[in-house]
PDB file of N, CA and C in Angstrom:
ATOM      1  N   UNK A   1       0.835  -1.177   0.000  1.00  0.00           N
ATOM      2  CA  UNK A   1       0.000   0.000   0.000  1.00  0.00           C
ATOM      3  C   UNK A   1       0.879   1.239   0.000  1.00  0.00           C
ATOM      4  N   UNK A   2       0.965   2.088  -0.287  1.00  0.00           N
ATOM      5  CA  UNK A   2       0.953   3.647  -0.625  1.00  0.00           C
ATOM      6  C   UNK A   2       0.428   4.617  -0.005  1.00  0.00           C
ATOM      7  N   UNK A   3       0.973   5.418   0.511  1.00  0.00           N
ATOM      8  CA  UNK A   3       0.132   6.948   1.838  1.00  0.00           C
ATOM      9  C   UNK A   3       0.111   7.836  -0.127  1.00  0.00           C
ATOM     10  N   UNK A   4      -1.032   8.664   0.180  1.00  0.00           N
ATOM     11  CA  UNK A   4      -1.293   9.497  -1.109  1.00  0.00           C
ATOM     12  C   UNK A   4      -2.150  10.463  -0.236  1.00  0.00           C
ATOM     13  N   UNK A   5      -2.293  12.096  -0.435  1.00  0.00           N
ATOM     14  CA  UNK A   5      -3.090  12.908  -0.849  1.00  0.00           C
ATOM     15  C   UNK A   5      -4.219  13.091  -2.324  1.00  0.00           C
ATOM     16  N   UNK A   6      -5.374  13.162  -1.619  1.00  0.00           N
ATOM     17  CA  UNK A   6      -6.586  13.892  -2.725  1.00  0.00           C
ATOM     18  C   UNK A   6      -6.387  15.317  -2.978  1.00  0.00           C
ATOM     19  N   UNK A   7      -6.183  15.023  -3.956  1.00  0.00           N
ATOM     20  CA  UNK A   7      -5.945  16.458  -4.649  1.00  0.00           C
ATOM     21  C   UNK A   7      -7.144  17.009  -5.436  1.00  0.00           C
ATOM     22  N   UNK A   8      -8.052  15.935  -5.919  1.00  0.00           N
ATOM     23  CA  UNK A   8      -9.404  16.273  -6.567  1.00  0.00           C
ATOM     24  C   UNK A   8     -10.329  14.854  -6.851  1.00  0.00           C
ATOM     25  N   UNK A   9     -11.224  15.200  -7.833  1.00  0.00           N
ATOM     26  CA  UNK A   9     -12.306  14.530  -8.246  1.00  0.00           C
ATOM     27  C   UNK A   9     -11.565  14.316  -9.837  1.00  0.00           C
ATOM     28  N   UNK A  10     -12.088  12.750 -10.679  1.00  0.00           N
ATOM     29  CA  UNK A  10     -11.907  12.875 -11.445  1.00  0.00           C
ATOM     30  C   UNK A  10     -13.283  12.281 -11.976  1.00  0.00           C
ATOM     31  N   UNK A  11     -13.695  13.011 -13.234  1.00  0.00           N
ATOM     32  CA  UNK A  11     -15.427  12.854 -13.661  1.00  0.00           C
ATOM     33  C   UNK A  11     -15.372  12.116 -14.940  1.00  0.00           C
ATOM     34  N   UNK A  12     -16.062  10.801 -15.350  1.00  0.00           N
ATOM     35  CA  UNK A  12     -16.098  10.572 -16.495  1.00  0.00           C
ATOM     36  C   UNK A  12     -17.409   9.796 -17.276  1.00  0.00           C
ATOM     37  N   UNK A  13     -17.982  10.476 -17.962  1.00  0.00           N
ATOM     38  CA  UNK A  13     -19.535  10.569 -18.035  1.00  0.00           C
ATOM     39  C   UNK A  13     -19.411   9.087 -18.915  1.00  0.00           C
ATOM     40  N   UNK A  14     -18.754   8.806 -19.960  1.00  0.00           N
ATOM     41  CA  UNK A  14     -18.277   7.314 -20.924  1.00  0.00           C
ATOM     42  C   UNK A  14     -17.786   6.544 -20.529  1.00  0.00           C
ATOM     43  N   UNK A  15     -18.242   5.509 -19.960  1.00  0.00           N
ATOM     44  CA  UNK A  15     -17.224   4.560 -19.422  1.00  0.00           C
ATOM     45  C   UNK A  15     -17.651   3.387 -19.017  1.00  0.00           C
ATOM     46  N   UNK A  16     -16.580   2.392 -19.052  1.00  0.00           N
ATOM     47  CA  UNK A  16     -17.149   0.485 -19.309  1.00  0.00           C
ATOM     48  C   UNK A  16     -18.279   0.675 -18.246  1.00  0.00           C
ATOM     49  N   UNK A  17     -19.553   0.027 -18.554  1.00  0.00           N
ATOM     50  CA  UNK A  17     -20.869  -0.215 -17.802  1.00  0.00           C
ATOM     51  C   UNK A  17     -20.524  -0.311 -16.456  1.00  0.00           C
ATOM     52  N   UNK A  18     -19.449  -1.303 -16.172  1.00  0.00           N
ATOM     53  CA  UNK A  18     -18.890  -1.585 -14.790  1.00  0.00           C
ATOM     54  C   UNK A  18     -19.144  -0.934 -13.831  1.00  0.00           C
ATOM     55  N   UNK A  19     -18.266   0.412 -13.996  1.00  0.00           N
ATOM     56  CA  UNK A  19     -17.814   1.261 -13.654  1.00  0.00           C
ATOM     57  C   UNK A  19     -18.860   2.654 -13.334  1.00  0.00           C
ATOM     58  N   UNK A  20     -19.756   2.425 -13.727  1.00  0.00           N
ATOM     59  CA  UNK A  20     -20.563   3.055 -13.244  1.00  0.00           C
ATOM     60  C   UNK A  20     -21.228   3.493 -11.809  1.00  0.00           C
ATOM     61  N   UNK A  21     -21.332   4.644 -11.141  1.00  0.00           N
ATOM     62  CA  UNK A  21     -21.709   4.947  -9.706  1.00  0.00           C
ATOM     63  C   UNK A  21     -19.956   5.034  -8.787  1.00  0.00           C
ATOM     64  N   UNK A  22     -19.325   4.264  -9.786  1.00  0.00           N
ATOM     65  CA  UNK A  22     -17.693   4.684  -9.290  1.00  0.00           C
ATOM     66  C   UNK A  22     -17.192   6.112  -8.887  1.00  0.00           C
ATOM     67  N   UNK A  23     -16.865   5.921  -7.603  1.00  0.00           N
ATOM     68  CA  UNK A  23     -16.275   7.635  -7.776  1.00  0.00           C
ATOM     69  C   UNK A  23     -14.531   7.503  -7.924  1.00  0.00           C
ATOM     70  N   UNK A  24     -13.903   8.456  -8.902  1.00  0.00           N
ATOM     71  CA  UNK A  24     -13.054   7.985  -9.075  1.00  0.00           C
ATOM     72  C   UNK A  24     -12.244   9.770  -8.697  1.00  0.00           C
ATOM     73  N   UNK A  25     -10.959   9.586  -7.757  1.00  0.00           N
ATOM     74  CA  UNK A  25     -10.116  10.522  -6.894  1.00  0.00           C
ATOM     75  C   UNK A  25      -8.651  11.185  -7.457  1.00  0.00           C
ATOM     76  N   UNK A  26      -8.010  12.249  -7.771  1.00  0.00           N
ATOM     77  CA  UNK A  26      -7.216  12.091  -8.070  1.00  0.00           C
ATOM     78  C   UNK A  26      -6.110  12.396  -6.789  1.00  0.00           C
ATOM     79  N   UNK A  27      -4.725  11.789  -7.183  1.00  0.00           N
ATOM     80  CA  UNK A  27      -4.206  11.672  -5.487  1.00  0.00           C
ATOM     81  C   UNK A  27      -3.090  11.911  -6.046  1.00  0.00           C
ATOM     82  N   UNK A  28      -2.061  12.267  -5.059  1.00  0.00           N
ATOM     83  CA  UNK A  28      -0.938  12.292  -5.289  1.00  0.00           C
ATOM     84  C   UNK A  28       0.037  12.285  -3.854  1.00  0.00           C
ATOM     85  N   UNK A  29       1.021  11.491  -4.788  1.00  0.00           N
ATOM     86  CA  UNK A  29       1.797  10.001  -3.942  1.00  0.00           C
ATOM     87  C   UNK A  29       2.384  10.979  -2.718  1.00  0.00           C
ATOM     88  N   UNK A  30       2.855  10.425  -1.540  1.00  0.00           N
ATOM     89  CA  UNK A  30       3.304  10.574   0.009  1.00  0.00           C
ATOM     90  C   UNK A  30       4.499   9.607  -0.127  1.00  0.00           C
ATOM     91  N   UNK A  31       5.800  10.216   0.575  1.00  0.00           N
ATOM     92  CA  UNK A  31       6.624   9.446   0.947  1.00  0.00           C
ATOM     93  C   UNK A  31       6.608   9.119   2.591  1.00  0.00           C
ATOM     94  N   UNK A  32       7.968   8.692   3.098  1.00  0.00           N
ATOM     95  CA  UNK A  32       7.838   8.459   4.450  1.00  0.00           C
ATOM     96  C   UNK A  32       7.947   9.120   5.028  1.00  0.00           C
ATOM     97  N   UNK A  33       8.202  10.519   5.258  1.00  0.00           N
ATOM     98  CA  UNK A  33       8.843  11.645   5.443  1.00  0.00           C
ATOM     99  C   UNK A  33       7.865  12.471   5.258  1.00  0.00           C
ATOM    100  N   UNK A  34       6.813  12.587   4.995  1.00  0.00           N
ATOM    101  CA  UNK A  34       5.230  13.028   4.495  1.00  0.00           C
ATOM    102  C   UNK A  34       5.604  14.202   3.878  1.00  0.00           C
ATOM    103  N   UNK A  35       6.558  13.861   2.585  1.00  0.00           N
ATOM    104  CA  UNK A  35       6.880  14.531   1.604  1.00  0.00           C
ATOM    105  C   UNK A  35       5.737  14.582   0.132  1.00  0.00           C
ATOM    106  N   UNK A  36       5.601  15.566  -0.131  1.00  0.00           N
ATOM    107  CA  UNK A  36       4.245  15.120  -1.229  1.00  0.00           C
ATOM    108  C   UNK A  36       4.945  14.987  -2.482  1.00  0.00           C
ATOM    109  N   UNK A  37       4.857  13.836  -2.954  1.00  0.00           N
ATOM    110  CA  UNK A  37       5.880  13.209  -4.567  1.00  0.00           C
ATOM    111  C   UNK A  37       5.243  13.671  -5.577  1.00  0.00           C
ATOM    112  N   UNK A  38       6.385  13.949  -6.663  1.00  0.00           N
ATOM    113  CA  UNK A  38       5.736  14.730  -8.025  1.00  0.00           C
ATOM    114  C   UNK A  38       4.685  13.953  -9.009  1.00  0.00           C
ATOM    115  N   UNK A  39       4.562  12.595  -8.292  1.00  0.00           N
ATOM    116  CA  UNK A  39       3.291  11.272  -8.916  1.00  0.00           C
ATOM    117  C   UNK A  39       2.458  11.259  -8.527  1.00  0.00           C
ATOM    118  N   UNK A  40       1.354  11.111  -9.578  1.00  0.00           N
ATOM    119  CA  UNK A  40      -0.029  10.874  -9.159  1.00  0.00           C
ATOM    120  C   UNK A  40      -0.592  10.451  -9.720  1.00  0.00           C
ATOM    121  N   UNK A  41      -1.862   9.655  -9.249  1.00  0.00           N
ATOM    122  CA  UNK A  41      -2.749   8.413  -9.574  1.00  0.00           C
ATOM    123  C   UNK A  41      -3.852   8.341  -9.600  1.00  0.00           C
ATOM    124  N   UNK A  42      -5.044   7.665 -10.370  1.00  0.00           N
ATOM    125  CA  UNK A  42      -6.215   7.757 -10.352  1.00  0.00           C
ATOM    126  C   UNK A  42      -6.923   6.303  -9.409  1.00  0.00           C
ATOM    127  N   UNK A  43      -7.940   6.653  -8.810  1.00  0.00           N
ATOM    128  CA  UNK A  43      -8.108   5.992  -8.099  1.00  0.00           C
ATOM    129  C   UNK A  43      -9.643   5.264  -7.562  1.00  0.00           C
ATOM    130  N   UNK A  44      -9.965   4.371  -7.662  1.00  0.00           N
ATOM    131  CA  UNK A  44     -11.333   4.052  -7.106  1.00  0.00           C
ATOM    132  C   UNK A  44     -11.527   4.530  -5.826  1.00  0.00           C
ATOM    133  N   UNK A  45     -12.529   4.869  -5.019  1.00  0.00           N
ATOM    134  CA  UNK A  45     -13.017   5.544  -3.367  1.00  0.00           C
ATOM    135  C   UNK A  45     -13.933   4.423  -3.080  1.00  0.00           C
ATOM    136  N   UNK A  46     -13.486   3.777  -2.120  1.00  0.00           N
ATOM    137  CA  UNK A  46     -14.278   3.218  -1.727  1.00  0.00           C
ATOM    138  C   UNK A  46     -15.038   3.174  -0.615  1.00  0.00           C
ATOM    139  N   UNK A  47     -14.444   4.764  -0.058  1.00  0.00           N
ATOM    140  CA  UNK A  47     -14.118   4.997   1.850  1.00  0.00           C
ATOM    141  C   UNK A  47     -14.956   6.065   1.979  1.00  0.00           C
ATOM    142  N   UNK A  48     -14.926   6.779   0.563  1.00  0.00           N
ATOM    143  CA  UNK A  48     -15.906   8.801   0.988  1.00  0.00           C
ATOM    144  C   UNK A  48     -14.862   9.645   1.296  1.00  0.00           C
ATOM    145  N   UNK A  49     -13.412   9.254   0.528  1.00  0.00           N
ATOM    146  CA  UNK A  49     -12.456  10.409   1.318  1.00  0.00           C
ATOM    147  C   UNK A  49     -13.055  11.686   0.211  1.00  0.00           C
ATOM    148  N   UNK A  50     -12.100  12.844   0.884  1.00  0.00           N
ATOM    149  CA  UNK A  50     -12.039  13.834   0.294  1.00  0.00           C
ATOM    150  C   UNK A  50     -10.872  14.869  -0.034  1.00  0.00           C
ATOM    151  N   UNK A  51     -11.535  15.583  -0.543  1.00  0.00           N
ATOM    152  CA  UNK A  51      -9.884  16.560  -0.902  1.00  0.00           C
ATOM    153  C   UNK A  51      -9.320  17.093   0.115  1.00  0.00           C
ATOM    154  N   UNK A  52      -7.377  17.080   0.113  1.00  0.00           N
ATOM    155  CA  UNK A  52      -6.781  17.035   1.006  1.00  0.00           C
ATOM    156  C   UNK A  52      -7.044  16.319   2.495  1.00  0.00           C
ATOM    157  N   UNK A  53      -7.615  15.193   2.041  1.00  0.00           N
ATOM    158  CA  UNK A  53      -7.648  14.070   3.046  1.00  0.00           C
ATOM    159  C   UNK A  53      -6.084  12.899   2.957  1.00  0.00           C
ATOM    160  N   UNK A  54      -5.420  12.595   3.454  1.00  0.00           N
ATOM    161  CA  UNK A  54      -4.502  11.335   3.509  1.00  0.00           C
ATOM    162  C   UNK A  54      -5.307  10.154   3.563  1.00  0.00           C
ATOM    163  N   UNK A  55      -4.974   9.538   2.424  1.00  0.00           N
ATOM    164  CA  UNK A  55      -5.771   7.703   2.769  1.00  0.00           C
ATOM    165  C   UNK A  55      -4.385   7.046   2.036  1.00  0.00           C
ATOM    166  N   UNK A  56      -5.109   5.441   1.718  1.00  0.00           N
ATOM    167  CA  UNK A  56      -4.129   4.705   1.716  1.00  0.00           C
ATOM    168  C   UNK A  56      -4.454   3.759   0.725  1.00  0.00           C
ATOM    169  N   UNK A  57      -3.649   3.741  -0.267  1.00  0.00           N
ATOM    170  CA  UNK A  57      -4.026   3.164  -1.924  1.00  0.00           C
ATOM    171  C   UNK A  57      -3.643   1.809  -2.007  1.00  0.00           C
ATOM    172  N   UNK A  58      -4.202   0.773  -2.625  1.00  0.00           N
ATOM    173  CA  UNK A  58      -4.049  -0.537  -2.890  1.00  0.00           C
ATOM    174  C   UNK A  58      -3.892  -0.496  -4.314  1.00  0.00           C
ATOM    175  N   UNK A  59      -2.755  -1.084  -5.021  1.00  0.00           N
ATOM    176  CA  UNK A  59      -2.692  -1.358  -6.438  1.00  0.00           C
ATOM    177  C   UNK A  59      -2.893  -2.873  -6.671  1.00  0.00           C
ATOM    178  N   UNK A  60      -3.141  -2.793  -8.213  1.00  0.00           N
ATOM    179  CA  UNK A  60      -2.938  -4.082  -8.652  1.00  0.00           C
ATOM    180  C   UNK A  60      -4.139  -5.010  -8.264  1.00  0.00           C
ATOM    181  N   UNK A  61      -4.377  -6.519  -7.972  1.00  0.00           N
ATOM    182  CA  UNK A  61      -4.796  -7.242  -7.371  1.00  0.00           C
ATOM    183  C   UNK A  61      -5.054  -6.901  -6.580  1.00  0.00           C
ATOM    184  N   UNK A  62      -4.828  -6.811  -5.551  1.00  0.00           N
ATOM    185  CA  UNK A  62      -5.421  -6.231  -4.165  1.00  0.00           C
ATOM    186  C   UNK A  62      -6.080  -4.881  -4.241  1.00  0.00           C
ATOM    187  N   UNK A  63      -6.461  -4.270  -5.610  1.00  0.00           N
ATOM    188  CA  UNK A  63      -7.469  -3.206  -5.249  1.00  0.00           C
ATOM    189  C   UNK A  63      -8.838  -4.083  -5.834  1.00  0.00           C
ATOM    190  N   UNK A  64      -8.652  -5.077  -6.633  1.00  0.00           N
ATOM    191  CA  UNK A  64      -9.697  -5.450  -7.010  1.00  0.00           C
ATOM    192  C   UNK A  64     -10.164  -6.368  -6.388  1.00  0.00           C
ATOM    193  N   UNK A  65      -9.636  -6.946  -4.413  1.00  0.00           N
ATOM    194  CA  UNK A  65     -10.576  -7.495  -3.932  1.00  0.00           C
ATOM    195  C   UNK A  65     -12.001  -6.686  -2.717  1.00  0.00           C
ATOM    196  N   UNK A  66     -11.204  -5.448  -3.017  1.00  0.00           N
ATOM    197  CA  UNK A  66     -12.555  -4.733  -2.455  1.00  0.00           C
ATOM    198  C   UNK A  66     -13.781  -5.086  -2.855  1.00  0.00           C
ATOM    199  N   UNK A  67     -14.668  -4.933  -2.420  1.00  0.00           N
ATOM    200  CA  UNK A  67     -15.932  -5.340  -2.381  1.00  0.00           C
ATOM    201  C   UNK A  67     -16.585  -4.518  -3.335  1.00  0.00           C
ATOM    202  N   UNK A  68     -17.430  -5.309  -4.453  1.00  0.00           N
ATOM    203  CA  UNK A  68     -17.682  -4.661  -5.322  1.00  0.00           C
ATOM    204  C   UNK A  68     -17.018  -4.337  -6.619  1.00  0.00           C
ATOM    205  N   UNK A  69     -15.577  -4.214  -6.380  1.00  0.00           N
ATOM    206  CA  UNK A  69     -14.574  -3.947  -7.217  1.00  0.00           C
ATOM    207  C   UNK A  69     -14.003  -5.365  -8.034  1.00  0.00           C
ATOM    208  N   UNK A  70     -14.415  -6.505  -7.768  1.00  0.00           N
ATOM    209  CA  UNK A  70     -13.924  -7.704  -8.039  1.00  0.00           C
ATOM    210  C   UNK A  70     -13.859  -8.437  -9.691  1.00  0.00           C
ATOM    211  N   UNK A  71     -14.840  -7.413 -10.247  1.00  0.00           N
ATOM    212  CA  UNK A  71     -15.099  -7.455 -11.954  1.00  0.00           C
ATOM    213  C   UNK A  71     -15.067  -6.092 -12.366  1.00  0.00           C
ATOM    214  N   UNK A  72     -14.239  -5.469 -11.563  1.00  0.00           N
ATOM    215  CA  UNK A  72     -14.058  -3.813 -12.504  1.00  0.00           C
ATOM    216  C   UNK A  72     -12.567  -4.144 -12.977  1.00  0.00           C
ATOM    217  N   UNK A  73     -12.511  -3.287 -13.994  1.00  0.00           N
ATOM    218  CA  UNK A  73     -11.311  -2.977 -14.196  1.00  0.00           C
ATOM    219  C   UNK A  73     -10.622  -2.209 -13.850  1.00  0.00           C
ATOM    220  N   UNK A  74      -9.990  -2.098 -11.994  1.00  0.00           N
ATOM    221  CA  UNK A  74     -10.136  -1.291 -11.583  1.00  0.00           C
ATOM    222  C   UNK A  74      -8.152  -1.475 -10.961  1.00  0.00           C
ATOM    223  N   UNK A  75      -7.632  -0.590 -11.129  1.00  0.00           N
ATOM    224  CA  UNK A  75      -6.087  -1.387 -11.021  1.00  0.00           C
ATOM    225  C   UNK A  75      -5.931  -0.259  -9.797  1.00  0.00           C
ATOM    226  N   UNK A  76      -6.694   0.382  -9.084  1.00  0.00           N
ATOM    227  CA  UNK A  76      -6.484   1.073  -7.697  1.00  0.00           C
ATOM    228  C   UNK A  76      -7.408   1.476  -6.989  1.00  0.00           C
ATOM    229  N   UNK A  77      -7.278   1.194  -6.026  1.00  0.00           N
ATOM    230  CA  UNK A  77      -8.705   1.876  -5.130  1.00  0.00           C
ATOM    231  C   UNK A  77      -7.673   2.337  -4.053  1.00  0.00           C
ATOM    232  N   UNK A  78      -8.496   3.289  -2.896  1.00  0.00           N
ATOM    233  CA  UNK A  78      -8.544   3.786  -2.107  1.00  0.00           C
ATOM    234  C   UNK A  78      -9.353   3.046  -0.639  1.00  0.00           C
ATOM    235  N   UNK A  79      -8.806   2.903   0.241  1.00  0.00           N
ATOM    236  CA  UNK A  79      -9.131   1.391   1.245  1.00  0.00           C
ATOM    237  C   UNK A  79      -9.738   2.339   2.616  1.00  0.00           C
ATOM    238  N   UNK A  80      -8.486   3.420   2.481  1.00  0.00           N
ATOM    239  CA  UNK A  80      -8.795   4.003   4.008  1.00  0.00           C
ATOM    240  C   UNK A  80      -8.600   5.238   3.930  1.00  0.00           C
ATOM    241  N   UNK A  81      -9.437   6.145   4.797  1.00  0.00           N
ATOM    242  CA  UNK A  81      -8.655   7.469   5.628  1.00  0.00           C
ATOM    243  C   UNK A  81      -8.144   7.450   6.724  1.00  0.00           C
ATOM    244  N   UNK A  82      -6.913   8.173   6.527  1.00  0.00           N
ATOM    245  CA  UNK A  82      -5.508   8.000   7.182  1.00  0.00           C
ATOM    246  C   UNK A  82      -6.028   9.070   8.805  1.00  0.00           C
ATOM    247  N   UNK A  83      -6.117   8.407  10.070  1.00  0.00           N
ATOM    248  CA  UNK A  83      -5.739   9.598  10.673  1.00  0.00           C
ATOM    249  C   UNK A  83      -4.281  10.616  11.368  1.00  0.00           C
ATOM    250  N   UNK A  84      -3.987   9.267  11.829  1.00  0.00           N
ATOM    251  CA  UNK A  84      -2.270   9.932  12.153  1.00  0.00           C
ATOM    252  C   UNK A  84      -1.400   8.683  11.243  1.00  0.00           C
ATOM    253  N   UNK A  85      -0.315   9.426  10.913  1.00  0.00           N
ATOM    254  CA  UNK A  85       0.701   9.006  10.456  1.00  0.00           C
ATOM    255  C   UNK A  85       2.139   9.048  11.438  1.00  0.00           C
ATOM    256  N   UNK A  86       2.851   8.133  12.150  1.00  0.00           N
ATOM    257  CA  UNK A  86       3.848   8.550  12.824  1.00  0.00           C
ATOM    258  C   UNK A  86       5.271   7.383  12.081  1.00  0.00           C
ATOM    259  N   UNK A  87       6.394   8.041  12.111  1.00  0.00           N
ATOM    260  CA  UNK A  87       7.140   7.645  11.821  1.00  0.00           C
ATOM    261  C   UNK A  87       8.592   8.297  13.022  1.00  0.00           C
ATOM    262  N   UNK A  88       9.017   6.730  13.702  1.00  0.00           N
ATOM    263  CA  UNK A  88      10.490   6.987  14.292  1.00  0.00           C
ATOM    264  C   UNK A  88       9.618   7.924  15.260  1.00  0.00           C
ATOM    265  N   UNK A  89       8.311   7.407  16.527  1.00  0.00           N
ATOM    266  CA  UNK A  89       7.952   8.319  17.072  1.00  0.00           C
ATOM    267  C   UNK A  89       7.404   9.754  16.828  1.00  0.00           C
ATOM    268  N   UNK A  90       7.595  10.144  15.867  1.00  0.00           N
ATOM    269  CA  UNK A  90       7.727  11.712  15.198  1.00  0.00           C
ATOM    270  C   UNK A  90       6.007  12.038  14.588  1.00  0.00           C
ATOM    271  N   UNK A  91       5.166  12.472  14.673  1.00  0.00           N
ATOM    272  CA  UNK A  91       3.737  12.644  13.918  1.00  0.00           C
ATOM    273  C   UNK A  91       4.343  13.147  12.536  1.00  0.00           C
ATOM    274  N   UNK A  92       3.750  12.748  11.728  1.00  0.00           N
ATOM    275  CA  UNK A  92       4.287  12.867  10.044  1.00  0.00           C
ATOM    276  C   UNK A  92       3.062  13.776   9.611  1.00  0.00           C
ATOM    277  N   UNK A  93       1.483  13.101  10.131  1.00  0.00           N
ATOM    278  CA  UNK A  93       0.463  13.706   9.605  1.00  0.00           C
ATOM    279  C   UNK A  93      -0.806  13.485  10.887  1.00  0.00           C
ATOM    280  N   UNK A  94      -1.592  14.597  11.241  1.00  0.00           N
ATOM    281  CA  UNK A  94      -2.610  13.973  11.717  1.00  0.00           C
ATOM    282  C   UNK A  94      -3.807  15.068  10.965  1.00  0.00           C
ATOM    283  N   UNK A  95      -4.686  14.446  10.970  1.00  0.00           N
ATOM    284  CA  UNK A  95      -6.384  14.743  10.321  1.00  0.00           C
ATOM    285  C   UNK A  95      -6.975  15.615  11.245  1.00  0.00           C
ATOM    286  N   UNK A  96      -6.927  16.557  10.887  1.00  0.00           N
ATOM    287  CA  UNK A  96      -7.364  18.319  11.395  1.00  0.00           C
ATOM    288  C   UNK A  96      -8.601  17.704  12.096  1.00  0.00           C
ATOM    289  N   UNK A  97      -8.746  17.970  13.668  1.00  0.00           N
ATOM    290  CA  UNK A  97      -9.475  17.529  14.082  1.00  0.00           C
ATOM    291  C   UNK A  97      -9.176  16.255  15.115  1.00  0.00           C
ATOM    292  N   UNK A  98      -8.058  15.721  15.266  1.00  0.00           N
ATOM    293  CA  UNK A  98      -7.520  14.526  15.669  1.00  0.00           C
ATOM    294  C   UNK A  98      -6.645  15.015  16.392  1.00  0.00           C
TER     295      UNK A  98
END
């Protein structure tokens, strides 16, 4: 899994039947150091995050055993919102409000 920021919404009115009612996130990648990386990814939601929320991305296979997701063609989802992040003792990130 992968720490990522929502950076937005991504909207797409055409698309395989599947996939439909999908909300799909755009994010961009977190290192360990809760450095924000110049990569970013599109993503299935499966959680209700939102913009400038921290969650936590599943690629590959393991995004498509989410529930629901199991006949999409779906090569990432979004699993969780992140509340604290600590690394080496140190808080990296916590969720305004936490």
């Amino acid at each position: 899994m992968q720490i990522a920021k929502v950076r937005g919404t991504v909207v797409s009115t055409q698309k395989d039947p599947s996939l439909r009612g999908v909300k799909f996130l755009l994010l961009q990648l977190v290192d360990e150091e809760g450095r924000i990386l110049p990569e970013y990814e599109v993503a299935a939601d499966s959680v209700g995050a939102g913009v400038d929320e921290w969650v936590l991305l599943s690629r590959g296979s393991a995004a498509r055993q989410v529930l629901g997701n199991e006949q999409r063609p779906v090569d990432a989802a979004v699993v969780a919102i992140i509340d604290t992040v600590y690394v080496e003792d140190r808080l990296i990130y916590g969720k305004k409000g936490q």
